[in-house]
C-alpha atoms as a PDB file:
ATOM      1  CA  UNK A   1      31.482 -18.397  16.399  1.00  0.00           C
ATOM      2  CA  UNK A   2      31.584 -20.877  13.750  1.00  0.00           C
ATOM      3  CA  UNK A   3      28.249 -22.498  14.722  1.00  0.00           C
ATOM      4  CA  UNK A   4      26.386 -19.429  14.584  1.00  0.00           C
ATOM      5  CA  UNK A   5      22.677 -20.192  12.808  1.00  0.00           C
ATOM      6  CA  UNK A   6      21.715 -17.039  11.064  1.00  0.00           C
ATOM      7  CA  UNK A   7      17.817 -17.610   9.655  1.00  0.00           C
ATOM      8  CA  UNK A   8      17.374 -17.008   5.577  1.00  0.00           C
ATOM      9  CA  UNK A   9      14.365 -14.115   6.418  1.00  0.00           C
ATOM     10  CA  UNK A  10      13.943 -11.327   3.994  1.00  0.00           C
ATOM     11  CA  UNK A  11      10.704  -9.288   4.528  1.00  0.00           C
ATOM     12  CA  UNK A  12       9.728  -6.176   4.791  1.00  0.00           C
ATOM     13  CA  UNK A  13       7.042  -3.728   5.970  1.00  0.00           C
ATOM     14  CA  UNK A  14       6.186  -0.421   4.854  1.00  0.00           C
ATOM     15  CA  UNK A  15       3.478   1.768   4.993  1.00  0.00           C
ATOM     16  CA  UNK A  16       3.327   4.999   2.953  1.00  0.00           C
ATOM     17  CA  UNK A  17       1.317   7.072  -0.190  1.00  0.00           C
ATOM     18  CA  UNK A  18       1.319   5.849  -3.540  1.00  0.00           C
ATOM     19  CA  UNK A  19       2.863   7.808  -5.791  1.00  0.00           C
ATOM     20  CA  UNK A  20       1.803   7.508  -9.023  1.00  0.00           C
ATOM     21  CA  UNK A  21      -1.374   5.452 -10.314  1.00  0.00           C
ATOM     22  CA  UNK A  22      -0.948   1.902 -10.739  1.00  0.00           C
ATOM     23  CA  UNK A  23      -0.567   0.600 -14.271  1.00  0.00           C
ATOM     24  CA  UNK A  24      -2.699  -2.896 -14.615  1.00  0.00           C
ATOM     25  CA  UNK A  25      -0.911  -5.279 -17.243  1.00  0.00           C
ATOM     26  CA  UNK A  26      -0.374  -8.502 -18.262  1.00  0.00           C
ATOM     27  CA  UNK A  27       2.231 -10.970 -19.166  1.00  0.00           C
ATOM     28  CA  UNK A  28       2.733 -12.775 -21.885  1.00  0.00           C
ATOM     29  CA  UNK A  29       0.908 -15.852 -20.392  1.00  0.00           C
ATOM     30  CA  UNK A  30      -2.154 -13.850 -18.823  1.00  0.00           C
ATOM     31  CA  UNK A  31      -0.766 -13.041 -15.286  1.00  0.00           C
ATOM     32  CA  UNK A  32      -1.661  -9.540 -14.154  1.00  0.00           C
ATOM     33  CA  UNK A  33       1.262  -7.704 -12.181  1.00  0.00           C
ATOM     34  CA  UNK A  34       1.510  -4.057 -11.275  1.00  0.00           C
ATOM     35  CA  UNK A  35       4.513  -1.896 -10.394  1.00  0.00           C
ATOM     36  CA  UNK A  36       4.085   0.867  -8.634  1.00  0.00           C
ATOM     37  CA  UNK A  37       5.997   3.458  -6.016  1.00  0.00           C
ATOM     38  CA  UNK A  38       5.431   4.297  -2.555  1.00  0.00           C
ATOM     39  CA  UNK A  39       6.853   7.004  -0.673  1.00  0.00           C
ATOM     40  CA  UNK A  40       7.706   7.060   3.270  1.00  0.00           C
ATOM     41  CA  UNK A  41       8.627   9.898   4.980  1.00  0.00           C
ATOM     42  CA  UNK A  42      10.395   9.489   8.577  1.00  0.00           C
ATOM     43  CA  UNK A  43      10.302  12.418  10.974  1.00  0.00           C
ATOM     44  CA  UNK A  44      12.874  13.081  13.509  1.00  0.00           C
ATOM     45  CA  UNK A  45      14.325  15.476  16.112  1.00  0.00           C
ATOM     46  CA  UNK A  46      17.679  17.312  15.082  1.00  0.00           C
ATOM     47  CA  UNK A  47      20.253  17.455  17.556  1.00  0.00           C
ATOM     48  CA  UNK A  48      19.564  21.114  17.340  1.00  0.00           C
ATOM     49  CA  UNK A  49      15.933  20.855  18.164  1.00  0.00           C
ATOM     50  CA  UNK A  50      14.329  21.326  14.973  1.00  0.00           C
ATOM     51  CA  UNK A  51      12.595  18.739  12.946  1.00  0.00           C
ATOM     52  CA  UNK A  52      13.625  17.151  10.373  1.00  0.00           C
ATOM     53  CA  UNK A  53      12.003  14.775   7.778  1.00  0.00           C
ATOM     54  CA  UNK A  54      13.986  12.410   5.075  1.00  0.00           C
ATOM     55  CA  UNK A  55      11.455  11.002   2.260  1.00  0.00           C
ATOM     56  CA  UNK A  56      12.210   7.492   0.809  1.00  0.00           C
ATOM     57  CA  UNK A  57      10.648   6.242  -2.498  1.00  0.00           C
ATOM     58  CA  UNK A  58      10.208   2.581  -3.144  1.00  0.00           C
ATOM     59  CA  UNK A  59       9.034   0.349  -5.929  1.00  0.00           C
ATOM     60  CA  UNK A  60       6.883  -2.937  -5.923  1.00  0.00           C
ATOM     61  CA  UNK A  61       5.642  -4.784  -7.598  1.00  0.00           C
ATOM     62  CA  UNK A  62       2.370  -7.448  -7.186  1.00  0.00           C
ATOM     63  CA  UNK A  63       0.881  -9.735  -8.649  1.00  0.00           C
ATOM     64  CA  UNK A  64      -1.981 -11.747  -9.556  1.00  0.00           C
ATOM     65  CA  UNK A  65      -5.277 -11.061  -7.623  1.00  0.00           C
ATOM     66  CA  UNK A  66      -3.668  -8.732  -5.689  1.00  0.00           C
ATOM     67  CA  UNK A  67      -2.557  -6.821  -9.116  1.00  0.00           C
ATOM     68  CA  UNK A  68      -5.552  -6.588 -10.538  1.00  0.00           C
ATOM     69  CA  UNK A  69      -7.473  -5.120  -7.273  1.00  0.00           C
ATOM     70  CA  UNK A  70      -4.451  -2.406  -6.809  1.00  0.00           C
ATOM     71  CA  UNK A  71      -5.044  -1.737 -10.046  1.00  0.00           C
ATOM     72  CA  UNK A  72      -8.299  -1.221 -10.181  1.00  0.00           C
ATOM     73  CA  UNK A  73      -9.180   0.131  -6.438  1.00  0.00           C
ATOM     74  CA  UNK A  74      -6.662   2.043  -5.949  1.00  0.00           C
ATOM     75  CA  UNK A  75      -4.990   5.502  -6.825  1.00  0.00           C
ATOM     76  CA  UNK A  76      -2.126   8.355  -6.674  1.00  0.00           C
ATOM     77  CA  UNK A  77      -2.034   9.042  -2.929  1.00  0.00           C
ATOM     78  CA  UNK A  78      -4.089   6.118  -1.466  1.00  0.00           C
ATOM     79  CA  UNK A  79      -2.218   5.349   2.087  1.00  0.00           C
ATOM     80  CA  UNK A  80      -1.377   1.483   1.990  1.00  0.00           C
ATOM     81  CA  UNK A  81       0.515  -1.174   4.072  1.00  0.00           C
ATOM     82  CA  UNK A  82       2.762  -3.370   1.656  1.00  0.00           C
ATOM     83  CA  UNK A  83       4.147  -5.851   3.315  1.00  0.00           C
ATOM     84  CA  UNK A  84       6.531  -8.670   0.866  1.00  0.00           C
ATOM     85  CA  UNK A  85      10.352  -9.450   0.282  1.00  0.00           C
ATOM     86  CA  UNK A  86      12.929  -7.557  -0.992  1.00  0.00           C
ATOM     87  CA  UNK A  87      14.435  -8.806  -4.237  1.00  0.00           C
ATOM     88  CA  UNK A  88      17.343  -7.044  -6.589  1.00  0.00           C
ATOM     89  CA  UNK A  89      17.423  -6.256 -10.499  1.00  0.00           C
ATOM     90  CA  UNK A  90      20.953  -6.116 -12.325  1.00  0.00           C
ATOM     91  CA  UNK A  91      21.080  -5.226 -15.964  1.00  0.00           C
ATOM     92  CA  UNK A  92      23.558  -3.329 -18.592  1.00  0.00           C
ATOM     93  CA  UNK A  93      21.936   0.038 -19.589  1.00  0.00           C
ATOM     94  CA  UNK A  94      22.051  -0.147 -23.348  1.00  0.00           C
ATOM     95  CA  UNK A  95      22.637   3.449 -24.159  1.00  0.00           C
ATOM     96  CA  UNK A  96      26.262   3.512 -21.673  1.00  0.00           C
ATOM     97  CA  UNK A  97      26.727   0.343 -21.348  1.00  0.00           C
ATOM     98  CA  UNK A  98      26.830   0.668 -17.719  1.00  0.00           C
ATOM     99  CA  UNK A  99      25.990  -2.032 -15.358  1.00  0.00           C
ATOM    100  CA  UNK A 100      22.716  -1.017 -13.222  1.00  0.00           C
ATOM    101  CA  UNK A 101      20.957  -2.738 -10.139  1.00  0.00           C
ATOM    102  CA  UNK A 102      17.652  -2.535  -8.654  1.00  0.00           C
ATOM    103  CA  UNK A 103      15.906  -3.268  -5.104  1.00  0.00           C
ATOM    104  CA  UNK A 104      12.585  -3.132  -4.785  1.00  0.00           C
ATOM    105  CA  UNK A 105       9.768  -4.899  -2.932  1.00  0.00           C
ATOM    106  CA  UNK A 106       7.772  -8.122  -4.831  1.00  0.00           C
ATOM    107  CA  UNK A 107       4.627  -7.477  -2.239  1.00  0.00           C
ATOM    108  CA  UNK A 108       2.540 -10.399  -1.431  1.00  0.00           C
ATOM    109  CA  UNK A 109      -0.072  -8.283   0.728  1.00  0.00           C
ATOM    110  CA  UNK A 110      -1.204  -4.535  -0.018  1.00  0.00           C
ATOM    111  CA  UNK A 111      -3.870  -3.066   2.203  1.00  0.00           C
ATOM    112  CA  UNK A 112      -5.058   0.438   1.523  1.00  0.00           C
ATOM    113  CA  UNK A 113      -5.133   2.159   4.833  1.00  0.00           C
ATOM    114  CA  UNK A 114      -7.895   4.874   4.622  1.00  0.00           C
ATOM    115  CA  UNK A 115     -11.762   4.159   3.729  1.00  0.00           C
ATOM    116  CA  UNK A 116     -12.656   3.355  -0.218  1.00  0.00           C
ATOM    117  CA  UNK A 117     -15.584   6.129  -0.988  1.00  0.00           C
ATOM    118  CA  UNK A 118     -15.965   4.568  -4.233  1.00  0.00           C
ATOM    119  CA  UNK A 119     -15.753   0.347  -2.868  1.00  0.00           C
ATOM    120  CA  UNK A 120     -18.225  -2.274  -2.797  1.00  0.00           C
ATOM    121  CA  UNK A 121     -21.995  -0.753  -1.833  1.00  0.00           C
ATOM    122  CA  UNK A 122     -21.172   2.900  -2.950  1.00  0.00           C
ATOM    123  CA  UNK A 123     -22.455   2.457  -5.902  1.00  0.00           C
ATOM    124  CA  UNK A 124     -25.997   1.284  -4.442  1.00  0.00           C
ATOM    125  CA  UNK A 125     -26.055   5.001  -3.009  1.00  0.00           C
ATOM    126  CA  UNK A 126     -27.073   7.709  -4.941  1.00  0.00           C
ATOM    127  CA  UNK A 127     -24.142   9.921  -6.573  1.00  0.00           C
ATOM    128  CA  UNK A 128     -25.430  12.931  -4.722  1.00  0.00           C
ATOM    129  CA  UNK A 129     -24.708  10.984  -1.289  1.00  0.00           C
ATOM    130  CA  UNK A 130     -21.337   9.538  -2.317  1.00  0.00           C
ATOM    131  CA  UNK A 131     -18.330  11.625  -0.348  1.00  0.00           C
ATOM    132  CA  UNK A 132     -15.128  11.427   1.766  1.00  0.00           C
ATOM    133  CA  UNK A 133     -17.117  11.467   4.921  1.00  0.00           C
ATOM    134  CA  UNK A 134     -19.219   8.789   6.393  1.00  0.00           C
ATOM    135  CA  UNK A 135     -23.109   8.366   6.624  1.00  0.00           C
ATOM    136  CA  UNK A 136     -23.877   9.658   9.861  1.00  0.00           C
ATOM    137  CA  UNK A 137     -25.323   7.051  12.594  1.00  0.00           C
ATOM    138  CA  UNK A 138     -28.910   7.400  13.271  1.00  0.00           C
ATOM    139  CA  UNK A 139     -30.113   8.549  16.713  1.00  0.00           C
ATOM    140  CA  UNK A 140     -31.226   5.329  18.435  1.00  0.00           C
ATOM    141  CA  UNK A 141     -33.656   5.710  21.523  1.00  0.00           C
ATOM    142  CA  UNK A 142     -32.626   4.382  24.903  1.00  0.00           C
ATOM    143  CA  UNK A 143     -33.835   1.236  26.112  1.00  0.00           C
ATOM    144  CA  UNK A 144     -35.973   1.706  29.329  1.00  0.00           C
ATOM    145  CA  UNK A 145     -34.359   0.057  32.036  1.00  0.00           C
ATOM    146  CA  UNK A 146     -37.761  -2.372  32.888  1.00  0.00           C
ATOM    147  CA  UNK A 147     -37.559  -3.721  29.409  1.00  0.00           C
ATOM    148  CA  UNK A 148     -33.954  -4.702  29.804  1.00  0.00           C
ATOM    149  CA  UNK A 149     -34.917  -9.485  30.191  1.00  0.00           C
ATOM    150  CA  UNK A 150     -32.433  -9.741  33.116  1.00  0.00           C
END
């Protein structure tokens, strides 16, 4: 057993609501991060029958490109896929001088999951138009079958 290779892999995949808007900002030197907070909720069967649900909240952060289009694209309760590694935070809290610790997600990918009402080409609609749903497909007429070229 003492030749057993275990593989350094730490990442993670998790797909949930945002929970809060994100907050766009900038370090020191001009990079853009953004932490926010997703929530997942797993549903399962009780071994009585009913269902049952346990919520987990978790942060992220991202940065760079991807910081400053979460920031700006997206909202409280946008569905995304953030996929990244997992990476801890230990600090003393000033006020009890209690030692504290952190995991959350440093995300290299976020991908909103539902349809952007407001992304790129909405705004060359007119405001009246603009809405949740999609433009309906126009009616096309069927080809006639001696037109079809084989």
């Amino acid at each position: 057993m003492g030749d057993l290779r275990i593989p350094d892999l730490n990442r993670v995949i998790i797909a949930g609501r945002l929970t809060r808007d994100p907050e766009l900002r900038y370090t020191q030197g001009g990079l853009a991060f953004c932490r926010v907070c997703i929530a997942n909720t797993r549903y399962f069967r009780k071994k009585d029958g009913t269902r049952g649900e346990e919520d987990m909240f978790v942060d992220f952060v991202v940065w760079d490109k991807q910081a400053e289009y979460v920031g700006e694209r997206l909202r409280k309760g946008r569905p995304v896929l953030v996929e990244g590694r997992l990476k801890s935070d230990t600090w003393e809290d000033k006020a009890t001088g209690q030692k504290r610790s952190k995991i959350e997600i440093n995300a290299q990918r976020v991908v909103p999951l539902d349809w952007d009402a407001d992304g790129p080409g909405a705004s060359q609609r007119p405001a009246e138009s603009r809405s949740s749903e999609p433009d309906p497909r126009p009616i096309e007429e069927p080809i006639p079958e001696d037109d079809i070229p084989f």
